[in-house]
N, C-alpha and C. Protein backbone atom coordinates (compact mmCIF):
# COMPACT_ATOMS: atom_id res chain seq x y z
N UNK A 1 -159.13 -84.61 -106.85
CA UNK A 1 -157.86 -85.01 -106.22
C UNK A 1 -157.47 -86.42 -106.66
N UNK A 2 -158.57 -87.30 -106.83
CA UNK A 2 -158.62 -88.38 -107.03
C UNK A 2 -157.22 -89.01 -108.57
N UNK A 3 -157.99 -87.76 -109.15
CA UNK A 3 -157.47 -88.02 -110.87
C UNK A 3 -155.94 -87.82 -110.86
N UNK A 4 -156.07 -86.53 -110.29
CA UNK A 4 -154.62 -85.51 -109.83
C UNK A 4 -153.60 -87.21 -109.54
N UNK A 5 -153.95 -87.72 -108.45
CA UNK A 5 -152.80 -88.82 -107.84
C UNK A 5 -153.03 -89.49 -109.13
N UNK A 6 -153.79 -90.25 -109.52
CA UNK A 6 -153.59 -91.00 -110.90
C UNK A 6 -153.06 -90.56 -112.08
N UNK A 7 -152.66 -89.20 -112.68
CA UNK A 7 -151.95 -89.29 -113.60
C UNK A 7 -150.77 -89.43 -112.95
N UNK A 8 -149.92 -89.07 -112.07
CA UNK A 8 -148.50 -89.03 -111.36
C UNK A 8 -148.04 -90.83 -110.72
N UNK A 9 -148.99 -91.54 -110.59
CA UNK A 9 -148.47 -93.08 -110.44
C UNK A 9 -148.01 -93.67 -111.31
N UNK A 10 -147.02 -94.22 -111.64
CA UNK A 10 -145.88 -94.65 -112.40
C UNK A 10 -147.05 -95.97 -113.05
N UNK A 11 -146.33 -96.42 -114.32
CA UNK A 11 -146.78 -97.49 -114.66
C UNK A 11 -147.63 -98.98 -114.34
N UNK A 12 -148.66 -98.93 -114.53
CA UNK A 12 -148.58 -100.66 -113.76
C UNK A 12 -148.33 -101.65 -114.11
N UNK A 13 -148.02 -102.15 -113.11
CA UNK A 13 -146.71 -103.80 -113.18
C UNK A 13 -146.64 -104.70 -115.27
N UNK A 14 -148.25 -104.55 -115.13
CA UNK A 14 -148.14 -105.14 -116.32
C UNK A 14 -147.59 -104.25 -117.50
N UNK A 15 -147.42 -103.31 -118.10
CA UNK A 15 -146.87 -102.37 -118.93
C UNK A 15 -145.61 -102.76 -118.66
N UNK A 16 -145.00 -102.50 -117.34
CA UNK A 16 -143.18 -102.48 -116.88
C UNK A 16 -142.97 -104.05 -117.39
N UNK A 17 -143.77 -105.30 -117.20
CA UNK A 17 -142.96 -106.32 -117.03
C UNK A 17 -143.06 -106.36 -118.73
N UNK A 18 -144.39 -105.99 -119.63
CA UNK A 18 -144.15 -106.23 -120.70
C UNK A 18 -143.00 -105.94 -121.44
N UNK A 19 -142.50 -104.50 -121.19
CA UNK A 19 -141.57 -103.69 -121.83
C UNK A 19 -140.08 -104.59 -121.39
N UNK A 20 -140.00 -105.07 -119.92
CA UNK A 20 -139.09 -105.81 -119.62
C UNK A 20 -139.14 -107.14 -120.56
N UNK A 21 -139.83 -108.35 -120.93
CA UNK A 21 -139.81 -108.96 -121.78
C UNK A 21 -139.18 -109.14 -122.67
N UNK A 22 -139.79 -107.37 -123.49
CA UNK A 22 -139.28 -107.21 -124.75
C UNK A 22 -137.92 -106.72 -124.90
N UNK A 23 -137.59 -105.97 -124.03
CA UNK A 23 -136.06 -105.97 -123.91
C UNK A 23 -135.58 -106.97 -124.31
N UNK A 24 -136.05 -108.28 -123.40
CA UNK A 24 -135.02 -109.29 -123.23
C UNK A 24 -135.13 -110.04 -124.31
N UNK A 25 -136.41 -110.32 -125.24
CA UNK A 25 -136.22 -110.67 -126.12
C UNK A 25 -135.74 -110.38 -127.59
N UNK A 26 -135.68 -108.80 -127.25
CA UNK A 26 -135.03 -107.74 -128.46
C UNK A 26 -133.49 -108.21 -128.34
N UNK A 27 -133.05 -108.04 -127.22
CA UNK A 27 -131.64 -108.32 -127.07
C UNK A 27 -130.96 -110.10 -127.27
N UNK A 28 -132.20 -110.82 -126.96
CA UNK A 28 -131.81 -112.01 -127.37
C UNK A 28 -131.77 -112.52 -128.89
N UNK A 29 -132.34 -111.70 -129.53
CA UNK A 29 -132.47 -111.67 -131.13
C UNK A 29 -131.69 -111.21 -132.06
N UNK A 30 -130.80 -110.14 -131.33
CA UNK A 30 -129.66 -109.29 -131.70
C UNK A 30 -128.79 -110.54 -131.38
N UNK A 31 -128.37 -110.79 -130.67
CA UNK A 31 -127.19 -111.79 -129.78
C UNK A 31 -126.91 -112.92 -131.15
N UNK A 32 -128.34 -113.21 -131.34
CA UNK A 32 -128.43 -114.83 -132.04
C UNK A 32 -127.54 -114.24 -133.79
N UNK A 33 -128.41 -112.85 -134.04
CA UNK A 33 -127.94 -112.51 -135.16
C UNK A 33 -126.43 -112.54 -135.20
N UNK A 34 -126.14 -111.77 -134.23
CA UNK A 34 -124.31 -111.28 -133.73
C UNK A 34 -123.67 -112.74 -133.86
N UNK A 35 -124.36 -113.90 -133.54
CA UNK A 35 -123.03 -115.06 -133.09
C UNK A 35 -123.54 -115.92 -134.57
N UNK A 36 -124.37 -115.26 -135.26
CA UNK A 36 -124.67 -115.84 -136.96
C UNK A 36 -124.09 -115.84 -137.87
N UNK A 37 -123.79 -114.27 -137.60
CA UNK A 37 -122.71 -113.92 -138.27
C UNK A 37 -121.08 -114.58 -138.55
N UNK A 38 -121.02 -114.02 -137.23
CA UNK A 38 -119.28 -114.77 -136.37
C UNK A 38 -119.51 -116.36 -136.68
């Protein structure tokens, strides 16, 4: 039963905030390119 609940618990914090990070720094890298251009 134990295992059963552990595959179905969502991510932990550290995975989510990493992926959040990288968002923000994917998108901040795009931005810099975008106003490089312009």
């Amino acid at each position: 039963m134990d295992f059963a609940l552990v595959s179905f618990v969502p991510p932990p914090p550290i995975i989510a905030t990493f992926f959040c990070h990288y968002f923000l720094f994917l998108s901040a890298a795009i931005m810099k390119i975008i106003l490089d251009h312009f």
